[in-house]
PDB file of N, CA and C in Angstrom:
ATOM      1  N   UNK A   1      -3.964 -87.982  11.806  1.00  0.00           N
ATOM      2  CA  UNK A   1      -4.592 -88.336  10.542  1.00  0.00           C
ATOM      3  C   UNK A   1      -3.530 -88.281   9.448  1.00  0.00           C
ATOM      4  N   UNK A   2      -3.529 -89.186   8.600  1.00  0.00           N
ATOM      5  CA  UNK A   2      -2.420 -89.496   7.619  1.00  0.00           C
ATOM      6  C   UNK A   2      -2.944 -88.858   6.407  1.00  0.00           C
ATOM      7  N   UNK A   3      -4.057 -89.474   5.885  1.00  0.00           N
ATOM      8  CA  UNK A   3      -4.712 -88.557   4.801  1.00  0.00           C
ATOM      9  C   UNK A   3      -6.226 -88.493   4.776  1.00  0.00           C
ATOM     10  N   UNK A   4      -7.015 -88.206   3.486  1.00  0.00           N
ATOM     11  CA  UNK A   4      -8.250 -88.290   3.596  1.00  0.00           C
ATOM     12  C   UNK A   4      -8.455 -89.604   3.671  1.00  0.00           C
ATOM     13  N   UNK A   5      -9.661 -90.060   4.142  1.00  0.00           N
ATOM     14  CA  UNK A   5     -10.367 -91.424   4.134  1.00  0.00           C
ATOM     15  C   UNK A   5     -11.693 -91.246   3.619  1.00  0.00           C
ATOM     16  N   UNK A   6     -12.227 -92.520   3.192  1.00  0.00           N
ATOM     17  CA  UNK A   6     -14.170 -92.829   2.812  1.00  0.00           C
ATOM     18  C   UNK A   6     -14.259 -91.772   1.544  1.00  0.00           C
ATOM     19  N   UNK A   7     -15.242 -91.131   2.001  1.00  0.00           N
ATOM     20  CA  UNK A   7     -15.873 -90.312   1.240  1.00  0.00           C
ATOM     21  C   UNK A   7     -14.403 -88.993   0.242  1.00  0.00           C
ATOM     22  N   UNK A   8     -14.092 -88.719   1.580  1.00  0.00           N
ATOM     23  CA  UNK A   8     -12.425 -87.661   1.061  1.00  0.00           C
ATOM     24  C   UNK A   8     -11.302 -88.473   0.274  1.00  0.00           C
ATOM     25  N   UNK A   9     -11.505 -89.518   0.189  1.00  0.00           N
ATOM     26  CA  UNK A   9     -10.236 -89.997   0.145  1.00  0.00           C
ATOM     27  C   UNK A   9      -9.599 -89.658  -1.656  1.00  0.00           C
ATOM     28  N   UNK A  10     -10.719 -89.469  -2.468  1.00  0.00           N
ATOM     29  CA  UNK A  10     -10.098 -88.650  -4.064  1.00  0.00           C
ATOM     30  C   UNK A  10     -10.528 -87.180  -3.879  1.00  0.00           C
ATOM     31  N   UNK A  11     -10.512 -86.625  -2.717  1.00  0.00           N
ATOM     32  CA  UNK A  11     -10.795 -85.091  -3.272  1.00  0.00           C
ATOM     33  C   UNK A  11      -9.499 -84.676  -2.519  1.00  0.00           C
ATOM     34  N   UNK A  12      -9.327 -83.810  -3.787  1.00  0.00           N
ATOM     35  CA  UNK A  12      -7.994 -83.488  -3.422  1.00  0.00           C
ATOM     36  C   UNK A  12      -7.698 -82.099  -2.820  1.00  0.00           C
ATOM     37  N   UNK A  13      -9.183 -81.453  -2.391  1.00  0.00           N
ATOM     38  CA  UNK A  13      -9.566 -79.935  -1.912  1.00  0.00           C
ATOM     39  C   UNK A  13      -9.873 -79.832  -0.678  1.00  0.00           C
ATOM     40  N   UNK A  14     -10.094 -81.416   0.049  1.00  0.00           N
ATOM     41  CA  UNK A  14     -10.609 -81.307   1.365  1.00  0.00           C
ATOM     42  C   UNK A  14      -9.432 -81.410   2.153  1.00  0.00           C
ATOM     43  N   UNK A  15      -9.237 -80.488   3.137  1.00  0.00           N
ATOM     44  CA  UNK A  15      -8.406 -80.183   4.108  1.00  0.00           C
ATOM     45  C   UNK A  15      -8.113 -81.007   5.087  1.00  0.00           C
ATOM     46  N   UNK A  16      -7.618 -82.295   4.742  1.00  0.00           N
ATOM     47  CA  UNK A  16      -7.330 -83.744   5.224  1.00  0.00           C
ATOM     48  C   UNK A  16      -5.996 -83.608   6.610  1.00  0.00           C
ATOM     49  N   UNK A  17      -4.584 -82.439   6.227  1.00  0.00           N
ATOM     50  CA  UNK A  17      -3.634 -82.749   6.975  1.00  0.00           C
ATOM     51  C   UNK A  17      -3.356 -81.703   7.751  1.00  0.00           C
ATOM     52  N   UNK A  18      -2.671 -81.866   8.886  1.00  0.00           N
ATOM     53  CA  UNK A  18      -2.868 -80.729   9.938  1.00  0.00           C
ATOM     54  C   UNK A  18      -1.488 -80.013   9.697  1.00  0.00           C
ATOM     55  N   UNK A  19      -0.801 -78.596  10.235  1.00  0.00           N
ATOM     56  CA  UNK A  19       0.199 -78.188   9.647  1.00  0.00           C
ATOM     57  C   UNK A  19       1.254 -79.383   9.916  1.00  0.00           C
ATOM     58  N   UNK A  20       1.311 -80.001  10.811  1.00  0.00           N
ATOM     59  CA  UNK A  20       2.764 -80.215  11.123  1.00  0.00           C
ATOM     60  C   UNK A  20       2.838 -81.672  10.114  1.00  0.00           C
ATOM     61  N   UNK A  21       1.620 -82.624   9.796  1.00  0.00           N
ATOM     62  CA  UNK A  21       1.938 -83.431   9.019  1.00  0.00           C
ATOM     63  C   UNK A  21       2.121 -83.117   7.431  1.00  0.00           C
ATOM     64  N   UNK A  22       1.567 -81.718   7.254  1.00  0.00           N
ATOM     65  CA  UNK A  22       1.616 -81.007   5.899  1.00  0.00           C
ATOM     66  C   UNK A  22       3.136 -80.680   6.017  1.00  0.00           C
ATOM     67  N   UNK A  23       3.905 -80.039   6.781  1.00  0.00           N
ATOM     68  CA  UNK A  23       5.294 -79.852   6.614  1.00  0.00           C
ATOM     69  C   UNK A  23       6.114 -81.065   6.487  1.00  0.00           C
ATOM     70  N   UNK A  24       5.102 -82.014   7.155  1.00  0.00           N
ATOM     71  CA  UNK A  24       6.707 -83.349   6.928  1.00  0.00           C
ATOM     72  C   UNK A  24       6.439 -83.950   5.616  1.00  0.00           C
ATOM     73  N   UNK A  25       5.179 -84.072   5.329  1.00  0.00           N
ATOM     74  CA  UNK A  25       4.557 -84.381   3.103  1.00  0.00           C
ATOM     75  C   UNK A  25       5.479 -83.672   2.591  1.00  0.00           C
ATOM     76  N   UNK A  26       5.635 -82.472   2.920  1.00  0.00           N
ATOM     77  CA  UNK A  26       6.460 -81.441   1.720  1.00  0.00           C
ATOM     78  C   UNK A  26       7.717 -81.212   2.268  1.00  0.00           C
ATOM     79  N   UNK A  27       8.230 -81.606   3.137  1.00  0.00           N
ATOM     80  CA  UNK A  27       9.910 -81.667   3.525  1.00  0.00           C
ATOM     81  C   UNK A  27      10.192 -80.459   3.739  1.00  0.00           C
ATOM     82  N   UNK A  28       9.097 -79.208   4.424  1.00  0.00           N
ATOM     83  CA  UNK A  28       9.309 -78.078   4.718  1.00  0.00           C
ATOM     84  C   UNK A  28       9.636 -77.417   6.315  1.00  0.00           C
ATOM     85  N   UNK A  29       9.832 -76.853   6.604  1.00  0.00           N
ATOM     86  CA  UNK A  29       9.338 -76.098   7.775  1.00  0.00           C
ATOM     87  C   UNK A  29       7.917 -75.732   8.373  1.00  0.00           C
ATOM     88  N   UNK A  30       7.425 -75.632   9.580  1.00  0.00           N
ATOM     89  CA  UNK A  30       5.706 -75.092   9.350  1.00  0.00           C
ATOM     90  C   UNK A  30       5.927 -73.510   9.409  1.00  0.00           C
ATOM     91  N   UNK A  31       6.862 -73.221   9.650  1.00  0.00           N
ATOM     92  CA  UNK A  31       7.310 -71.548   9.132  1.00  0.00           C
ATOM     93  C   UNK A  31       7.107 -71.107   7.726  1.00  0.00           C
ATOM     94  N   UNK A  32       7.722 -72.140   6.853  1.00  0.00           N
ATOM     95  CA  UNK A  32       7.271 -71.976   5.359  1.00  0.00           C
ATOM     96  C   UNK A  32       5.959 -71.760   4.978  1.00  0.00           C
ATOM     97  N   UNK A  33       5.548 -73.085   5.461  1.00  0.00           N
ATOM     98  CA  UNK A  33       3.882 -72.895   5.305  1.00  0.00           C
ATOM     99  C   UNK A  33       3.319 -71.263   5.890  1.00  0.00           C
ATOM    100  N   UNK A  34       3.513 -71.237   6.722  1.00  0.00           N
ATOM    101  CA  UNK A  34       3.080 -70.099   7.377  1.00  0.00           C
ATOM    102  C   UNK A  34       3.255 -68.807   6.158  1.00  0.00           C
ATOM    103  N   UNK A  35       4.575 -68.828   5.505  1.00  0.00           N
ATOM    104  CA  UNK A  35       5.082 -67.766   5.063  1.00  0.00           C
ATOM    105  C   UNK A  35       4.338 -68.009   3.752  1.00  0.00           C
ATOM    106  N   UNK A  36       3.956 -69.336   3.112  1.00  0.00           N
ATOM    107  CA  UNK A  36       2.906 -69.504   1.653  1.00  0.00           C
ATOM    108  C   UNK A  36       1.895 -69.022   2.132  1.00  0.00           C
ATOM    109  N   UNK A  37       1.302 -68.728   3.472  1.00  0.00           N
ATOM    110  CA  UNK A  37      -0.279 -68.485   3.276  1.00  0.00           C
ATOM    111  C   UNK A  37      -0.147 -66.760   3.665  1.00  0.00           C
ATOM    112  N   UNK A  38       1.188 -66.144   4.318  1.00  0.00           N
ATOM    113  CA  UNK A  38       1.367 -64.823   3.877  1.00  0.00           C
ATOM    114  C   UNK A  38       1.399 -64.372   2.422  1.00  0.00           C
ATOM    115  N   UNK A  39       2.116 -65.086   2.054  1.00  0.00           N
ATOM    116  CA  UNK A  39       1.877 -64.691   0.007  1.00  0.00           C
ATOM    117  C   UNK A  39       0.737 -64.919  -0.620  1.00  0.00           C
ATOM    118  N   UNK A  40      -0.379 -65.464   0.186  1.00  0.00           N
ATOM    119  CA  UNK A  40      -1.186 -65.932  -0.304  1.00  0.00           C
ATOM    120  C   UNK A  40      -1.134 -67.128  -1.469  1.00  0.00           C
ATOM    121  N   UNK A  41      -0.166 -67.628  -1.165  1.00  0.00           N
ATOM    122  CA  UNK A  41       0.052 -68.810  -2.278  1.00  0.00           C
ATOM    123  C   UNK A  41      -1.021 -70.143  -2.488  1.00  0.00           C
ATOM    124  N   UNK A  42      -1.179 -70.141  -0.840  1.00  0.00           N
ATOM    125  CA  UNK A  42      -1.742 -71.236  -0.194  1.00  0.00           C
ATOM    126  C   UNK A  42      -2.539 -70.636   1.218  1.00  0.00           C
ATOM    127  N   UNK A  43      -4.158 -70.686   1.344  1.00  0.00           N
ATOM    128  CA  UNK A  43      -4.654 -70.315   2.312  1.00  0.00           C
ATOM    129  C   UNK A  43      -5.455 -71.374   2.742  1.00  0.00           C
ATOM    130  N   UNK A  44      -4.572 -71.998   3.904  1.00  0.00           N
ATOM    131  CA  UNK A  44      -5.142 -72.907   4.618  1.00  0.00           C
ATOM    132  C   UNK A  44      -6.958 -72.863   5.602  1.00  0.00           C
ATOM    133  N   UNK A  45      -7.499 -74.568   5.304  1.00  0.00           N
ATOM    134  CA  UNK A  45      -8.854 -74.086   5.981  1.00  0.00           C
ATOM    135  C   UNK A  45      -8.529 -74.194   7.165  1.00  0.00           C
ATOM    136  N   UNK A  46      -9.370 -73.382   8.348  1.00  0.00           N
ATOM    137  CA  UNK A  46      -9.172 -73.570   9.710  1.00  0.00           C
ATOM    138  C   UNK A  46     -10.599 -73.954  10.394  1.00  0.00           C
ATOM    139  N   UNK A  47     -10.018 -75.047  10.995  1.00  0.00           N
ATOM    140  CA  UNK A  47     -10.366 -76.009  11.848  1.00  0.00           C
ATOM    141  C   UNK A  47     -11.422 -75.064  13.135  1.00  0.00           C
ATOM    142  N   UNK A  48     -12.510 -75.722  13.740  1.00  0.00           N
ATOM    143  CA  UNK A  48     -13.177 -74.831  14.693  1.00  0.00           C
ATOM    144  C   UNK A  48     -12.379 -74.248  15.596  1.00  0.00           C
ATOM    145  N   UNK A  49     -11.029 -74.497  15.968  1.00  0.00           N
ATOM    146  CA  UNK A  49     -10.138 -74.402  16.716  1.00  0.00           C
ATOM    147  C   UNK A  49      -9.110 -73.401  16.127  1.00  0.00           C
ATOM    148  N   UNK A  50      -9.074 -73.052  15.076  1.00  0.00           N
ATOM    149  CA  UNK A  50      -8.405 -72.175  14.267  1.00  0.00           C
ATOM    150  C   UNK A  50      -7.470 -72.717  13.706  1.00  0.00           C
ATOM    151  N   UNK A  51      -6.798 -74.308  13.703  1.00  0.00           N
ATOM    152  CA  UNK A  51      -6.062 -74.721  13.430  1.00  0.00           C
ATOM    153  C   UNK A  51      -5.781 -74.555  11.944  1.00  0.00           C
ATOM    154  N   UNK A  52      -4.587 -74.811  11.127  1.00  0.00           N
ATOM    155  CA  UNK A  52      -4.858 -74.693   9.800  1.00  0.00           C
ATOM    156  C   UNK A  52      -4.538 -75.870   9.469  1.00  0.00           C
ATOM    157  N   UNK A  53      -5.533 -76.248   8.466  1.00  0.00           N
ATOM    158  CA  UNK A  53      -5.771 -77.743   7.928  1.00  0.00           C
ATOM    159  C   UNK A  53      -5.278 -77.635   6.395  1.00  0.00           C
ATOM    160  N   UNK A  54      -4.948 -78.534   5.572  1.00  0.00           N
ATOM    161  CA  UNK A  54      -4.487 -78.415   4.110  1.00  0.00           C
ATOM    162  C   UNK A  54      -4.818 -79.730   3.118  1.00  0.00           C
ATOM    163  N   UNK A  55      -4.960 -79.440   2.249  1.00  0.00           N
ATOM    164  CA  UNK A  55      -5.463 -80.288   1.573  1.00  0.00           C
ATOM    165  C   UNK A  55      -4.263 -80.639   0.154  1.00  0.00           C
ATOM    166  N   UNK A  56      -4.154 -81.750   0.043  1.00  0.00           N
ATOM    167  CA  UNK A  56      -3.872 -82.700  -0.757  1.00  0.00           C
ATOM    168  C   UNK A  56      -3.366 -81.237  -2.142  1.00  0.00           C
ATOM    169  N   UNK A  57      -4.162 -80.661  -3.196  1.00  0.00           N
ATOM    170  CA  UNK A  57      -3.463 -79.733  -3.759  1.00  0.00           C
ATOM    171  C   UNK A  57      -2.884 -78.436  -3.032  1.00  0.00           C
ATOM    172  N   UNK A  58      -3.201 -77.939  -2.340  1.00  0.00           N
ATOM    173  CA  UNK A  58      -2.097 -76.893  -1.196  1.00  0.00           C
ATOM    174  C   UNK A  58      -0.895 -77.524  -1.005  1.00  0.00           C
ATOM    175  N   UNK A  59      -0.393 -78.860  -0.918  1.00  0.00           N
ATOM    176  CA  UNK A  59       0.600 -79.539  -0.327  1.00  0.00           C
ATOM    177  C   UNK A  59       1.162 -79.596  -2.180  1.00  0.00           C
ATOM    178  N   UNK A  60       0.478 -80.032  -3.067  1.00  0.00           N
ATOM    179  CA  UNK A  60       1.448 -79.980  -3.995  1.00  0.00           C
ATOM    180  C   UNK A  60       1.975 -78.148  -4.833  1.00  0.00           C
ATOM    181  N   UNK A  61       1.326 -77.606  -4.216  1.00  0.00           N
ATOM    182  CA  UNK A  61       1.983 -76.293  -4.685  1.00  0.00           C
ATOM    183  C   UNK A  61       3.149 -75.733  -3.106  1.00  0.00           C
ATOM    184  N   UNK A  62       2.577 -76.258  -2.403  1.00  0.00           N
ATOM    185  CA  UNK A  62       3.662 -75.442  -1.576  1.00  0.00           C
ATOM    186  C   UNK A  62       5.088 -76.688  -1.581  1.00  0.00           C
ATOM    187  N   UNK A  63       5.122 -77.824  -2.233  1.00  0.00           N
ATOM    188  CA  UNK A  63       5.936 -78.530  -2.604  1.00  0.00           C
ATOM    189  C   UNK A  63       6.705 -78.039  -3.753  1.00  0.00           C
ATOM    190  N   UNK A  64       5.768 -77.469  -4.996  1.00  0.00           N
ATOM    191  CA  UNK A  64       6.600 -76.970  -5.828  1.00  0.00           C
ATOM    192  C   UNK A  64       7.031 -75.668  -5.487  1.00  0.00           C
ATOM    193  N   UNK A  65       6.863 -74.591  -4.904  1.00  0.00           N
ATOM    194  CA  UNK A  65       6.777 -73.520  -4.099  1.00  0.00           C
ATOM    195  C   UNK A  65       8.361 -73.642  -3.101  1.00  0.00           C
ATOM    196  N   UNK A  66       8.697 -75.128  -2.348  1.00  0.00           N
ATOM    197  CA  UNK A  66       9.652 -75.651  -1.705  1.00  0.00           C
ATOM    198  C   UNK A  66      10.815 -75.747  -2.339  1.00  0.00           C
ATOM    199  N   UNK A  67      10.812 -76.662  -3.714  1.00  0.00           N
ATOM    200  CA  UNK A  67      11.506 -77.202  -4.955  1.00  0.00           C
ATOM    201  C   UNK A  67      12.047 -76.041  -5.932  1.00  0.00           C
ATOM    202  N   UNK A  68      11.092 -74.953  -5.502  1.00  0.00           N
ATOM    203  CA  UNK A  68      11.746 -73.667  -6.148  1.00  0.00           C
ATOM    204  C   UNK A  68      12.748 -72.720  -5.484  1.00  0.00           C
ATOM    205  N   UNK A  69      12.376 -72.704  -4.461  1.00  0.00           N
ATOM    206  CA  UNK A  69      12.862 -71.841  -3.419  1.00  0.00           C
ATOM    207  C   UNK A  69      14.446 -72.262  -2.925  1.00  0.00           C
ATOM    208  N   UNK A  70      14.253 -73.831  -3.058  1.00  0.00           N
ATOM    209  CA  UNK A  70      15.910 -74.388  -3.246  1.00  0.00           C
ATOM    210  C   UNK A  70      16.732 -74.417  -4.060  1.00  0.00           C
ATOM    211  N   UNK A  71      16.129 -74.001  -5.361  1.00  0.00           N
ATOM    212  CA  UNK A  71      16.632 -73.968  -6.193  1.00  0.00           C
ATOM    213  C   UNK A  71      17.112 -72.537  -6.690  1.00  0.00           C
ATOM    214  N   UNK A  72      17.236 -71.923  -5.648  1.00  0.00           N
ATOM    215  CA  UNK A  72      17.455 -70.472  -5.179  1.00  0.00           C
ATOM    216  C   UNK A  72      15.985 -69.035  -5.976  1.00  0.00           C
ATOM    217  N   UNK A  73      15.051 -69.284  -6.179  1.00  0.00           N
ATOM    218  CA  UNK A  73      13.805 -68.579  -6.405  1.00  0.00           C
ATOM    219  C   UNK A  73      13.649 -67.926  -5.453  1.00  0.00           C
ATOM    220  N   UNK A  74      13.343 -66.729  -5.081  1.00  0.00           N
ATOM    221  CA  UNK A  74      12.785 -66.009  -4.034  1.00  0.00           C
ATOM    222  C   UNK A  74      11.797 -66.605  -3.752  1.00  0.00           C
ATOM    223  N   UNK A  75      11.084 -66.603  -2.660  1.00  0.00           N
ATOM    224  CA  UNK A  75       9.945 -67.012  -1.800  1.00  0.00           C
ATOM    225  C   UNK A  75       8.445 -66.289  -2.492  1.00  0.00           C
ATOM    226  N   UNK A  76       8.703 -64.855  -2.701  1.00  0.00           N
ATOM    227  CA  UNK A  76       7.475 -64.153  -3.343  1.00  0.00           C
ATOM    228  C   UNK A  76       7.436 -64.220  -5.092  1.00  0.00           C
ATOM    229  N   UNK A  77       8.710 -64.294  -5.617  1.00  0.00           N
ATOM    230  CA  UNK A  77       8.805 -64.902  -7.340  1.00  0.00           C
ATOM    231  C   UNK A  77       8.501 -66.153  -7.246  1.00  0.00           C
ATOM    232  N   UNK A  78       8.433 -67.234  -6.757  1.00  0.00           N
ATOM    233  CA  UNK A  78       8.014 -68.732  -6.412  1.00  0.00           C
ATOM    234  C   UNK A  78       6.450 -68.196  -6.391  1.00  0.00           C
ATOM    235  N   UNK A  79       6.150 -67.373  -5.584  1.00  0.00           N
ATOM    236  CA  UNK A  79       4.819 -67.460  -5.459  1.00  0.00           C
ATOM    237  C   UNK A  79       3.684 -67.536  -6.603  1.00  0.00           C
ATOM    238  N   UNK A  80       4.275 -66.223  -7.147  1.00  0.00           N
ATOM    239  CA  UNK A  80       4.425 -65.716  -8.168  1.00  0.00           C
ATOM    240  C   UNK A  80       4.004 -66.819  -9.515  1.00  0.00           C
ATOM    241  N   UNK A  81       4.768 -66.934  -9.922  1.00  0.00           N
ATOM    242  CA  UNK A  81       5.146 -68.147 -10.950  1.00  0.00           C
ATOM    243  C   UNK A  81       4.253 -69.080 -10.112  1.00  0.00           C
ATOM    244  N   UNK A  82       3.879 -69.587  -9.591  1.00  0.00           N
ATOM    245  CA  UNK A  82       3.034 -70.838  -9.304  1.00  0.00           C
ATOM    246  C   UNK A  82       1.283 -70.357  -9.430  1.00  0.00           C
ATOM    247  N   UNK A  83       1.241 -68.960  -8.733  1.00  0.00           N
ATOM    248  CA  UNK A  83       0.369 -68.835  -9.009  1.00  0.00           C
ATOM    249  C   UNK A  83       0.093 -68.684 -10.556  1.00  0.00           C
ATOM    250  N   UNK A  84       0.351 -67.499 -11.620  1.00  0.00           N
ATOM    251  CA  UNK A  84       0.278 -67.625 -12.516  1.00  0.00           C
ATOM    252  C   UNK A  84       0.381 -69.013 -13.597  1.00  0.00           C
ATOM    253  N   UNK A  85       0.905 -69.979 -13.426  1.00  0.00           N
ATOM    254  CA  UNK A  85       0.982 -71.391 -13.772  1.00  0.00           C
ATOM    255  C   UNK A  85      -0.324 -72.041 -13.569  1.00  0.00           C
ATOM    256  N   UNK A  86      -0.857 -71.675 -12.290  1.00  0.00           N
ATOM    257  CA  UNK A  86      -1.991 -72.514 -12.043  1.00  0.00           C
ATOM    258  C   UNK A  86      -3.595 -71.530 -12.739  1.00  0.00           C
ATOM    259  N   UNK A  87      -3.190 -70.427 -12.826  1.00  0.00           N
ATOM    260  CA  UNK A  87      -4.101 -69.428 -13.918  1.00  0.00           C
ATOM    261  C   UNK A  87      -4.287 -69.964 -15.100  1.00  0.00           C
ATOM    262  N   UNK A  88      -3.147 -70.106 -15.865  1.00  0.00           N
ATOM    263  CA  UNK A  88      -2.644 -70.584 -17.463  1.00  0.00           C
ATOM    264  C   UNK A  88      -3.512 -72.053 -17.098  1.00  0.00           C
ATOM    265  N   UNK A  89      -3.445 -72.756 -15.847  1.00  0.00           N
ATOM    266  CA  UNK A  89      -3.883 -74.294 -16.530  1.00  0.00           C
ATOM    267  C   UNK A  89      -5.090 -74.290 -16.301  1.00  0.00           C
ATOM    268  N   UNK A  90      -5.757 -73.032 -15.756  1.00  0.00           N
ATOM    269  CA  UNK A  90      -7.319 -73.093 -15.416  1.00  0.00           C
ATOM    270  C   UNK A  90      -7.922 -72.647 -16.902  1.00  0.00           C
ATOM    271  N   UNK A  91      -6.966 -71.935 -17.243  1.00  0.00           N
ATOM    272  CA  UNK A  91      -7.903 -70.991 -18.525  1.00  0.00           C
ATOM    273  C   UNK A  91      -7.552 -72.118 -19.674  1.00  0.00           C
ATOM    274  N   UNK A  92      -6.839 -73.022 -19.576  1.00  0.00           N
ATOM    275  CA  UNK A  92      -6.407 -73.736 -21.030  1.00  0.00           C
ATOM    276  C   UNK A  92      -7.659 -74.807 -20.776  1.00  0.00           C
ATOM    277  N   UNK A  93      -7.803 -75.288 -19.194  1.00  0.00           N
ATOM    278  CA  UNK A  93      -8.702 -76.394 -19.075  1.00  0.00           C
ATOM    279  C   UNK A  93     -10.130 -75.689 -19.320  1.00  0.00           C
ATOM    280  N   UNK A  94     -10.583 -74.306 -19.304  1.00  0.00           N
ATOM    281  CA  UNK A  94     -11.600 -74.199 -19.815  1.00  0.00           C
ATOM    282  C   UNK A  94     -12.026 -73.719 -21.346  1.00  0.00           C
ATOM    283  N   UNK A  95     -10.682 -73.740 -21.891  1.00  0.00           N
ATOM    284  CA  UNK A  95     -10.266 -73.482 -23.027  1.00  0.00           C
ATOM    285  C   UNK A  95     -11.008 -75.041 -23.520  1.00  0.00           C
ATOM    286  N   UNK A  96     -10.653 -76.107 -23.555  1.00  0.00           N
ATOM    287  CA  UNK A  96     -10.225 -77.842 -23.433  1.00  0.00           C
ATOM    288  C   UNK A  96     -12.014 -77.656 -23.445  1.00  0.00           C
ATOM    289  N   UNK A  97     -12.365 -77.179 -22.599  1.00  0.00           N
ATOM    290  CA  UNK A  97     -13.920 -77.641 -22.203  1.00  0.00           C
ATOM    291  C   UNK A  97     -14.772 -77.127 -23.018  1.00  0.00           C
ATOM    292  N   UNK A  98     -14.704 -75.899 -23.346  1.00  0.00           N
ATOM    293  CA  UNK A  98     -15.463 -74.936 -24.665  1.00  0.00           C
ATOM    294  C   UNK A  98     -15.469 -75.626 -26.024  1.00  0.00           C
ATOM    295  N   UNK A  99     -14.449 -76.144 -26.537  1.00  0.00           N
ATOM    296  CA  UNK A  99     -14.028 -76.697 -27.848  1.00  0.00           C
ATOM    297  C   UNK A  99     -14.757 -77.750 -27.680  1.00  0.00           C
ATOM    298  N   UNK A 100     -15.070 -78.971 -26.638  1.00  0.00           N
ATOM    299  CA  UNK A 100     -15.758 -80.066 -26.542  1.00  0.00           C
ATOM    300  C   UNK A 100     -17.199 -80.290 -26.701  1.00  0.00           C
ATOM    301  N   UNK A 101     -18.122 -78.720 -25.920  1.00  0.00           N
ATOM    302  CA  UNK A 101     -19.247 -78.589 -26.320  1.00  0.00           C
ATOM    303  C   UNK A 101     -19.345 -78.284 -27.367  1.00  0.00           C
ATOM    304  N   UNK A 102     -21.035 -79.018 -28.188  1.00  0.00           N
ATOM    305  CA  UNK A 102     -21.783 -79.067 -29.465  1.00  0.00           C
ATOM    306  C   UNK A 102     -22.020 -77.198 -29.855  1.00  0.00           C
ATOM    307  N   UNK A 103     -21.764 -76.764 -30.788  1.00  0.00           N
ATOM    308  CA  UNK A 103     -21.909 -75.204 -31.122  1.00  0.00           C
ATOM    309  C   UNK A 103     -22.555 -74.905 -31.331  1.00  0.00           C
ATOM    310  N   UNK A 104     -23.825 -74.297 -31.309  1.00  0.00           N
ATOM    311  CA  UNK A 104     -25.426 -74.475 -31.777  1.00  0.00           C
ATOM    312  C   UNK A 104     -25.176 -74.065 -33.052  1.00  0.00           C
ATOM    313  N   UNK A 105     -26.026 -74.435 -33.563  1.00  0.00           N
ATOM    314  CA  UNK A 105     -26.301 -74.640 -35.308  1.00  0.00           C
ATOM    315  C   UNK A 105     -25.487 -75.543 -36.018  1.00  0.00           C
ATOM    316  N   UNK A 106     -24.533 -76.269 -35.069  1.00  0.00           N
ATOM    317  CA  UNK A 106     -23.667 -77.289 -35.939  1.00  0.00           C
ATOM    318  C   UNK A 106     -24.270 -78.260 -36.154  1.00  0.00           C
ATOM    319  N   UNK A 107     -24.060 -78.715 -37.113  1.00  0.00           N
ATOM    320  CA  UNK A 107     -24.456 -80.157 -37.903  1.00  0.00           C
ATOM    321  C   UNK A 107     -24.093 -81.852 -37.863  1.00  0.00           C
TER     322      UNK A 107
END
């Protein structure tokens, strides 16, 4: 399977690629991977088979996660920093979303 299809094909949460095509998307090792879902960076879904499956955003953090790590970042400060990054853009996007709703009693 190459990626999601039909129904999956814009969600970017459904666990579309299997490890070894997730390592060749992100130009990694499947050791790496292995070692993001020890940091908990990235916790792959598993398949009835136990396989670990990944989805479309898992592949772009353990890409930037990759891109860091070459760039000489430790493996657990990479983690680190990505996770916290992806905190900051959850709380700004519900930041973004609060300001948009009507305020009761406004005019």
């Amino acid at each position: 399977m190459y990626g999601p299809t039909g129904r999956h094909a814009h969600d970017d949460d459904y666990p579309a690629y299997t490890m070894g095509r997730a390592a060749e998307i992100v130009g990694a090792s499947q050791d790496f991977l292995r070692r993001l879902d020890e940091a908990k960076l990235i916790i792959p879904f598993r398949s009835a088979g136990g396989h670990r499956r990944y989805s479309r955003y898992q592949l772009r953090l353990a890409a930037r996660a990759r891109e860091m790590v070459d760039h000489g970042t430790a493996l657990e400060a990479a983690c680190r920093i990505i996770i916290l990054e992806d905190q900051l853009e959850e709380a700004l996007q519900h930041n973004r979303d609060h300001k948009c709703r009507p305020q009761p009693g406004a005019a």
